[in-house]
C-alpha atoms as a PDB file:
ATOM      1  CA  UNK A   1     -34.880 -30.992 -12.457  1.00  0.00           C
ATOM      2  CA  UNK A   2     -34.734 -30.976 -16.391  1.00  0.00           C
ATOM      3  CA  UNK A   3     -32.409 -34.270 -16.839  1.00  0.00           C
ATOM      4  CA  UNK A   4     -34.372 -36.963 -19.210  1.00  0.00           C
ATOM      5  CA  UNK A   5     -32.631 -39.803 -20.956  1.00  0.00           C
ATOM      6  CA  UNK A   6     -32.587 -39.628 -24.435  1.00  0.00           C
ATOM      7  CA  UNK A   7     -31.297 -41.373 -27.593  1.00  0.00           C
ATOM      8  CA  UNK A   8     -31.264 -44.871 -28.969  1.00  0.00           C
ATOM      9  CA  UNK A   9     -28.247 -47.001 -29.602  1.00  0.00           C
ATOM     10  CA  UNK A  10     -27.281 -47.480 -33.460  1.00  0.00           C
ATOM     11  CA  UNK A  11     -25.091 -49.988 -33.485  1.00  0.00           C
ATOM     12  CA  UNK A  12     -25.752 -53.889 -34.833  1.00  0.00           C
ATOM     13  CA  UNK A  13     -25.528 -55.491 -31.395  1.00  0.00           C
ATOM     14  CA  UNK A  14     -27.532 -55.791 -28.453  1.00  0.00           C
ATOM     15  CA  UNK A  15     -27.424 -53.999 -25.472  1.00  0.00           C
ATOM     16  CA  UNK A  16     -29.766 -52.741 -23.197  1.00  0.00           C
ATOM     17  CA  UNK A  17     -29.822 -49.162 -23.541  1.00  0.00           C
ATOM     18  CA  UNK A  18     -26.387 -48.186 -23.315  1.00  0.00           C
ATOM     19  CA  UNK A  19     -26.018 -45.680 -25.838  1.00  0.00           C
ATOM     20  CA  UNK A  20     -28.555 -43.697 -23.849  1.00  0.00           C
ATOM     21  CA  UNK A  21     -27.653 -41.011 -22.545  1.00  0.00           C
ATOM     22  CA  UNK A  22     -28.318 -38.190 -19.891  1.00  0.00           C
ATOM     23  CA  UNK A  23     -29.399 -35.333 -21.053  1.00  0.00           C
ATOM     24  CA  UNK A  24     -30.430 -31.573 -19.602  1.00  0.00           C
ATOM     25  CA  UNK A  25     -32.625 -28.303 -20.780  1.00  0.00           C
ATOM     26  CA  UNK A  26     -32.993 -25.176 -18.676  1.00  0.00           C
ATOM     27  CA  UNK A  27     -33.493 -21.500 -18.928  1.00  0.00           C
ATOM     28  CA  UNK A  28     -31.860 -19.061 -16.849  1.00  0.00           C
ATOM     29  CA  UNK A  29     -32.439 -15.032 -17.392  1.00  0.00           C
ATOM     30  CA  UNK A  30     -34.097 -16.055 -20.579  1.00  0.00           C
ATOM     31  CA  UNK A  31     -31.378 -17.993 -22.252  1.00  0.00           C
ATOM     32  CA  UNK A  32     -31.643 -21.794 -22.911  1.00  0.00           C
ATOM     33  CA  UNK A  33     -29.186 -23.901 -21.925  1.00  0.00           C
ATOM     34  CA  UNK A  34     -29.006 -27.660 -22.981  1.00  0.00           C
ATOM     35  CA  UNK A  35     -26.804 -30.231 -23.938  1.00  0.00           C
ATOM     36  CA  UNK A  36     -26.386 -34.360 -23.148  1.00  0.00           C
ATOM     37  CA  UNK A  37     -24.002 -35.724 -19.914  1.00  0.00           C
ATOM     38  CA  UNK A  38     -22.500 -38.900 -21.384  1.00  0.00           C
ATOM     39  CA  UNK A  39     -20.778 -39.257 -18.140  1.00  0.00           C
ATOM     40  CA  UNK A  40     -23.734 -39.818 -16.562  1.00  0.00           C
ATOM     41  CA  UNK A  41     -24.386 -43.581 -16.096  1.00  0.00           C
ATOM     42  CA  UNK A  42     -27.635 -42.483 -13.251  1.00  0.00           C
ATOM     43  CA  UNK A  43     -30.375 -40.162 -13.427  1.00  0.00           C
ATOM     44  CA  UNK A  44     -28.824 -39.073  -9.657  1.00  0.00           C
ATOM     45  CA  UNK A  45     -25.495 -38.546 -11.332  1.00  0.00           C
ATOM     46  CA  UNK A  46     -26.945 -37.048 -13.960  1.00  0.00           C
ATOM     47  CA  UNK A  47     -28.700 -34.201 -11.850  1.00  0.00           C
ATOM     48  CA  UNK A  48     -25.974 -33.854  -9.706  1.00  0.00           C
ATOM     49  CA  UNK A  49     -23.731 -32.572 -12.916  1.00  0.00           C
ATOM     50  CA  UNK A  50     -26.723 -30.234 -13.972  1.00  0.00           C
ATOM     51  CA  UNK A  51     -26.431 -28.643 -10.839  1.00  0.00           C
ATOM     52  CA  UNK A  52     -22.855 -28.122 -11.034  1.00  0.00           C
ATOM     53  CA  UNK A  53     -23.438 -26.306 -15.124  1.00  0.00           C
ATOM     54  CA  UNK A  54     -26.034 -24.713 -13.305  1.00  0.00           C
ATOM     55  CA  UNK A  55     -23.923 -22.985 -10.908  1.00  0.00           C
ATOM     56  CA  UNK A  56     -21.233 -22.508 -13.952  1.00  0.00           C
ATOM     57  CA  UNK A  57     -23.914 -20.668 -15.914  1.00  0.00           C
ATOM     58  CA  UNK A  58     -24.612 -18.243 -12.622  1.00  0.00           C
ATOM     59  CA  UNK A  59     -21.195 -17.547 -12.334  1.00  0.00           C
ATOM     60  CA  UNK A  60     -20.348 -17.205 -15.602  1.00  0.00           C
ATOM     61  CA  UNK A  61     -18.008 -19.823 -15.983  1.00  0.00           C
ATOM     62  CA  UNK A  62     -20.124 -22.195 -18.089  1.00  0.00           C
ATOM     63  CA  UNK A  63     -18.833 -22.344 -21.939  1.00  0.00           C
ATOM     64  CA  UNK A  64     -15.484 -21.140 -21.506  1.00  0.00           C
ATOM     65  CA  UNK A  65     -11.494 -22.153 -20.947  1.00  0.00           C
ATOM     66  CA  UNK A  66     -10.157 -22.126 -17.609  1.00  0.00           C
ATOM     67  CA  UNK A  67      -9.737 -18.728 -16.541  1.00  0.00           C
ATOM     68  CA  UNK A  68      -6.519 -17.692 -15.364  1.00  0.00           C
ATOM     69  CA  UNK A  69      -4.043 -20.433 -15.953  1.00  0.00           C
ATOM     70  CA  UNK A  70      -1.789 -18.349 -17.745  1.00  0.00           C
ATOM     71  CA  UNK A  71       1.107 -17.407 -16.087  1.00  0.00           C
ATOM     72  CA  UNK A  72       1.481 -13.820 -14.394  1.00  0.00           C
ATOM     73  CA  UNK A  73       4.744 -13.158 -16.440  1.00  0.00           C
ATOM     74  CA  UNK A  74       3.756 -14.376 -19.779  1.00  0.00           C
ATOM     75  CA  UNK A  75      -0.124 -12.408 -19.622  1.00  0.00           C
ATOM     76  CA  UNK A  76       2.127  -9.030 -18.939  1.00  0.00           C
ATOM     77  CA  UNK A  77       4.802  -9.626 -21.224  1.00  0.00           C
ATOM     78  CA  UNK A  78       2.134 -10.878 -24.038  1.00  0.00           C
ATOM     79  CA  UNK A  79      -1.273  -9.115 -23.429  1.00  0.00           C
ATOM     80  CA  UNK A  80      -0.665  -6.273 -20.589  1.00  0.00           C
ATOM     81  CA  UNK A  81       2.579  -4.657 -22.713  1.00  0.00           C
ATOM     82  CA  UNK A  82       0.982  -4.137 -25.955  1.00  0.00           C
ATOM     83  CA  UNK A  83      -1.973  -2.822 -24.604  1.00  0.00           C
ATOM     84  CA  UNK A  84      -0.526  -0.368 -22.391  1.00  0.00           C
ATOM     85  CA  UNK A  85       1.871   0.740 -25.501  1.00  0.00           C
ATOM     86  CA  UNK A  86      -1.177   1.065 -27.065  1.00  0.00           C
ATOM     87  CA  UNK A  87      -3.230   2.999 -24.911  1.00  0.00           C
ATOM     88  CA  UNK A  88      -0.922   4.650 -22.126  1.00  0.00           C
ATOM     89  CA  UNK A  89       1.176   7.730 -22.057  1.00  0.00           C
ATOM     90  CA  UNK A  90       2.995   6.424 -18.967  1.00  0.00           C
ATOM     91  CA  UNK A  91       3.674   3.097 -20.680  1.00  0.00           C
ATOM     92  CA  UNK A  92       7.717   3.497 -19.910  1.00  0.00           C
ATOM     93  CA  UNK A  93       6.624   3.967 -16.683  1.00  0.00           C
ATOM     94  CA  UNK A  94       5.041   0.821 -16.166  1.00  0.00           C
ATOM     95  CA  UNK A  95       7.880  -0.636 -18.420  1.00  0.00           C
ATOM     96  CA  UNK A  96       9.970   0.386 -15.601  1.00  0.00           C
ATOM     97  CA  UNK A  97       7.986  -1.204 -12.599  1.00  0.00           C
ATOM     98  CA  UNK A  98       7.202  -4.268 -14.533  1.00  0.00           C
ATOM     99  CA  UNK A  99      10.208  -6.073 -13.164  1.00  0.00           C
ATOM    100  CA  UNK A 100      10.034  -6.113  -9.537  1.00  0.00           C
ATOM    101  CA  UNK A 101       6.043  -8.041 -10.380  1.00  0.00           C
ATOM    102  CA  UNK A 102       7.418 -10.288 -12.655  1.00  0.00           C
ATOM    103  CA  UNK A 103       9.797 -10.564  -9.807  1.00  0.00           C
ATOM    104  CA  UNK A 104       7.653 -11.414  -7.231  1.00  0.00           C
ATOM    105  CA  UNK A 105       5.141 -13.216  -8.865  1.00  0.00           C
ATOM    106  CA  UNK A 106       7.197 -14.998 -11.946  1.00  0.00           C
ATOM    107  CA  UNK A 107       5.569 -18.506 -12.341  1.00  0.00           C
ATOM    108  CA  UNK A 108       2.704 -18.142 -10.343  1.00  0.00           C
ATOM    109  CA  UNK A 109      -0.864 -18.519 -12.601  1.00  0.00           C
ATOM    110  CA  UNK A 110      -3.026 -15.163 -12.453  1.00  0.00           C
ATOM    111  CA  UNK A 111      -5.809 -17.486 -10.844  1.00  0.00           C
ATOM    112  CA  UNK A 112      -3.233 -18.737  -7.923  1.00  0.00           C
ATOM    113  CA  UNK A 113      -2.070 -14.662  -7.112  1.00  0.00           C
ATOM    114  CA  UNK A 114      -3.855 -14.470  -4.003  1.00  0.00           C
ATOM    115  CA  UNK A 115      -5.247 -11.269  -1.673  1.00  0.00           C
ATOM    116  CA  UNK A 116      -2.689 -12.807   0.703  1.00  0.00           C
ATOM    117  CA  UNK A 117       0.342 -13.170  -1.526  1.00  0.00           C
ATOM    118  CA  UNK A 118      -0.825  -9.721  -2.991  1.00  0.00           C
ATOM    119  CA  UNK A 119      -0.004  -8.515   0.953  1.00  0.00           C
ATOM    120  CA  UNK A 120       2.743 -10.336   1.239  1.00  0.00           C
ATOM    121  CA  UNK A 121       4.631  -8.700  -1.978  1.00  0.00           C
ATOM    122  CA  UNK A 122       3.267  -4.997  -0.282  1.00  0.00           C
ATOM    123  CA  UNK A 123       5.244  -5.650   2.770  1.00  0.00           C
ATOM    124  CA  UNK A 124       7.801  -7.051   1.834  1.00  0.00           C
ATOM    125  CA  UNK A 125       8.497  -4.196  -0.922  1.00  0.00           C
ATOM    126  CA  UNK A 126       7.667  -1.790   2.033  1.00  0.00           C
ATOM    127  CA  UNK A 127      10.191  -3.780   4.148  1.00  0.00           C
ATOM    128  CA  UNK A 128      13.462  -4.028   1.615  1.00  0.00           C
ATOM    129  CA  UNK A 129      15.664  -0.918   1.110  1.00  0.00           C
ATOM    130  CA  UNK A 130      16.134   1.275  -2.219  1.00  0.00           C
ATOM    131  CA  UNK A 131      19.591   0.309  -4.242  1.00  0.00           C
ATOM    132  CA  UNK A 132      20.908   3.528  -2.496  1.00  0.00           C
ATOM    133  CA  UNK A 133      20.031   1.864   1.507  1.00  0.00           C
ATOM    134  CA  UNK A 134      17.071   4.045   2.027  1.00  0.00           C
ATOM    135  CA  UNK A 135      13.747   3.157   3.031  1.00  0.00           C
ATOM    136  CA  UNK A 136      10.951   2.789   0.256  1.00  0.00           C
ATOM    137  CA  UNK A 137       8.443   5.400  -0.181  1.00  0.00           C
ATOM    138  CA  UNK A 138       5.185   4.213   0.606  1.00  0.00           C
ATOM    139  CA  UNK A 139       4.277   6.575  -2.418  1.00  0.00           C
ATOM    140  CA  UNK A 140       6.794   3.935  -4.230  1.00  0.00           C
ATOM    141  CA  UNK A 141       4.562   0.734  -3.319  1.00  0.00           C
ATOM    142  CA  UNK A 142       1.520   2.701  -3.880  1.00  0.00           C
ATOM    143  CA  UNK A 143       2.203   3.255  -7.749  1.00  0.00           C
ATOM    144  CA  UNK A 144       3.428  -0.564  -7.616  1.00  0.00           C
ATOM    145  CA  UNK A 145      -0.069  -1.662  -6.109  1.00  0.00           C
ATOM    146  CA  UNK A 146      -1.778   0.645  -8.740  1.00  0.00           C
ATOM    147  CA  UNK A 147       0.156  -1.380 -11.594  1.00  0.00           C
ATOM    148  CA  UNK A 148      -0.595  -4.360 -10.290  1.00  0.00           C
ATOM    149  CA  UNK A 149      -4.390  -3.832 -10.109  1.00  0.00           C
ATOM    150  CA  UNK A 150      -4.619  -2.333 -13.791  1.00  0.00           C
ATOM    151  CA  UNK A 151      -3.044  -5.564 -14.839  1.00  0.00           C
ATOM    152  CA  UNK A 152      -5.776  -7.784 -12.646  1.00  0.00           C
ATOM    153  CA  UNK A 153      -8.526  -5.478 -14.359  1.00  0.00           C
ATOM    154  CA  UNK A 154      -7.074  -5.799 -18.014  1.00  0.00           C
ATOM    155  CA  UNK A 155      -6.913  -9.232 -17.447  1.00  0.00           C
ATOM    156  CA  UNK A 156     -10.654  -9.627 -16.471  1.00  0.00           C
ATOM    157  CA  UNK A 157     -11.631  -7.330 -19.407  1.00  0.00           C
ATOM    158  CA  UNK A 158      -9.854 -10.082 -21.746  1.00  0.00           C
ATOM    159  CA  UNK A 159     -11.551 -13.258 -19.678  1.00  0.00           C
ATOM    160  CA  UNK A 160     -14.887 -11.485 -20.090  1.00  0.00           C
ATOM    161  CA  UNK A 161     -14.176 -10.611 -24.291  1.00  0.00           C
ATOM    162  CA  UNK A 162     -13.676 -14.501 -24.778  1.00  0.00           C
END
């Protein structure tokens, strides 16, 4: 483990080391990682949260915001729209489609949209008639699904640009 306690308190009174503090230093595919865990009131406690930054830094979470709290409405409406004026031909398309998601998924956070609930809105789109009382073409749910993904994708190409 590379947790040592470090510092030395600066203020008038006595106390027995309490302005001491935790402290870790690692490397990990070359790059150093360090910083102090004032949290930390044991050395246990302090290795236990060095383990948990370690895992952060392996899965690439260490550093940054909370990915994916934004809301699945407001990251299309804010980030996907734009871009896909932007960069798509077929943005009216998509324009078009963007409803029936924001639909579906309106308040729910882009980390909370779930393989599952990403099912669920499949089948039940696959399940609910056209406005004229015909079935929907799978072809229909298809281009839906296809939407949906670009949007997932776009929004990991933003998480990953900071």
């Amino acid at each position: 483990m590379s947790v040592y306690l470090r510092g030395t308190c600066k203020r008038a009174h006595r106390h027995s080391g309490e302005c001491k503090h935790y402290h870790f230093s690692f490397r990990l595919n070359g790059k150093r990682y360090r910083g102090s865990i004032p949290e930390a009131r044991t050395k246990w406690q302090a290795e236990q949260a060095e383990l948990r930054i370690r895992q952060e830094v392996f899965e690439g979470r260490f550093g940054k915001a909370e990915i994916g709290t934004m809301k699945f409405g407001d990251f299309v409406d804010r980030d996907y729209l734009p871009w896909a004026k932007t960069n798509k031909r077929s943005w009216k398309d998509d324009e078009y489609k963007l409803p029936v998601l924001k639909t579906f998924f309106h308040n729910t956070s882009l980390r909370d949209i779930t393989p599952f609930s990403i099912e669920r809105f499949k089948q039940t789109r696959l399940n609910t008639p056209t406005k004229h009382k015909k079935p929907r073409s799978l072809a229909t749910v298809s281009l839906e699904m296809a939407l949906l993904s670009r949007i997932f994708s776009l929004a990991m190409d933003f998480k990953e640009r900071g």
